[in-house]
Protein backbone atom coordinates (compact mmCIF):
# COMPACT_ATOMS: atom_id res chain seq x y z
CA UNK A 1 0.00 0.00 0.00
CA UNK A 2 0.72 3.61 -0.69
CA UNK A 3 2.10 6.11 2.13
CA UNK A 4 -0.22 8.47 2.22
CA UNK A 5 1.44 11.44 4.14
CA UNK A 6 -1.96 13.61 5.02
CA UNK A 7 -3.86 10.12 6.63
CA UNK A 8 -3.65 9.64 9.81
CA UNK A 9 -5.67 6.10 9.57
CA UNK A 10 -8.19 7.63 11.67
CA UNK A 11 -11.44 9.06 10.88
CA UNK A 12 -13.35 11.54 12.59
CA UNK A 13 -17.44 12.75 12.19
CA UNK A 14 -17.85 15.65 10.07
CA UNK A 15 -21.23 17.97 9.73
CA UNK A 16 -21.35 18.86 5.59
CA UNK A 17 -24.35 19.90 3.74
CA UNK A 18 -25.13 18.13 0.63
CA UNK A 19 -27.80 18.73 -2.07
CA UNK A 20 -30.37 16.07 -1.28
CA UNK A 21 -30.76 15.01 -5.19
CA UNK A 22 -26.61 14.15 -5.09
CA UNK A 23 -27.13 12.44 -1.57
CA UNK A 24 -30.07 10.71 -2.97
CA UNK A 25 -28.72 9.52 -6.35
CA UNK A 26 -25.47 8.37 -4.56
CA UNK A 27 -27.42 6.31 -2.28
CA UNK A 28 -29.36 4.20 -5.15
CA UNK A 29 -25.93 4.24 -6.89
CA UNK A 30 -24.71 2.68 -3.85
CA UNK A 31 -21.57 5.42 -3.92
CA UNK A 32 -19.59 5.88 -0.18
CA UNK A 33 -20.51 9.41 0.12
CA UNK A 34 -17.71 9.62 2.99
CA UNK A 35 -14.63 7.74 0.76
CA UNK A 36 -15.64 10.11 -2.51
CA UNK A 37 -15.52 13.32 -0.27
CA UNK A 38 -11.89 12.24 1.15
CA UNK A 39 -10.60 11.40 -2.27
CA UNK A 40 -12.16 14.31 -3.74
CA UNK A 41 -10.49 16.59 -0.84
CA UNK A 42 -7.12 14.46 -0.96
CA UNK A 43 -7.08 16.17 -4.45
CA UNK A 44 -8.41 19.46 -4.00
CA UNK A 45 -5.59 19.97 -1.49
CA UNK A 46 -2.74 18.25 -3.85
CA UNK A 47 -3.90 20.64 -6.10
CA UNK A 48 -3.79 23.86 -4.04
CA UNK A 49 -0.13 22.82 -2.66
CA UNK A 50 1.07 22.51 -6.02
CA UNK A 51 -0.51 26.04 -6.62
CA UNK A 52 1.10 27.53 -3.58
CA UNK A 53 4.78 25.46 -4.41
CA UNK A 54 4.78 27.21 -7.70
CA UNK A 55 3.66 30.88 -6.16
CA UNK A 56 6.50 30.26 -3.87
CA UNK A 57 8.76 29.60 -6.61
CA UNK A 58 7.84 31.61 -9.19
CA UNK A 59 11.06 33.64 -9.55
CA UNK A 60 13.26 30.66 -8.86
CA UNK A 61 11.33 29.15 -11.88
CA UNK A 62 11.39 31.99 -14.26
CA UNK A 63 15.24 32.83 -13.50
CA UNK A 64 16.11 28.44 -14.43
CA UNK A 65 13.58 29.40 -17.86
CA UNK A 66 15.57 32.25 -18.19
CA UNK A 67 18.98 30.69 -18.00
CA UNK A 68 17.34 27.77 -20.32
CA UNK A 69 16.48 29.98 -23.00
CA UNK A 70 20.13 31.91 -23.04
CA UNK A 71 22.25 28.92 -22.97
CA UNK A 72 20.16 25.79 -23.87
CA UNK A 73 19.69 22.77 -21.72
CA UNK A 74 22.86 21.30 -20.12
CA UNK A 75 24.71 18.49 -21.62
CA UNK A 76 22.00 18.32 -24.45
CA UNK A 77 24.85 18.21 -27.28
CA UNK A 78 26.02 15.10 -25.70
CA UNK A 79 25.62 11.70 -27.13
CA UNK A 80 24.17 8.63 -25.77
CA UNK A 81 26.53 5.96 -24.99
């Protein structure tokens, strides 16, 4: 199994308000409302940390691009062995 470093393995009760058609529908669908929310979340927040990694490292970024685009990639002239 996968590391997962945000689980803790424990769960906890949660109050959340959910349109009553979706609740419904997910219900004769037999869907785990609770496992769809956590995997949904799991990627919301993989997605906003990737947002905030590249915020934080904007400059750093644009100054490698920069570099890039003045003297090419490093050892791409080379040839295989």
């Amino acid at each position: 199994m996968k590391h997962d470093p945000i689980a803790t393995g424990k769960r906890k009760s949660v109050n959340m308000s959910v349109d009553t058609g979706i609740v419904a529908a997910a219900k004769e669908a037999g869907v785990n409302l609770s496992r769809v929310t956590e995997a949904a979340l799991r990627g919301a927040i993989k997605t906003e940390r990737e947002r905030r990694w590249k915020e934080e490292n904007r400059q750093w970024i644009e100054a490698q691009n920069r570099w890039i685009d003045e003297n090419g990639i490093p050892l791409s002239g080379l040839e295989p062995l």
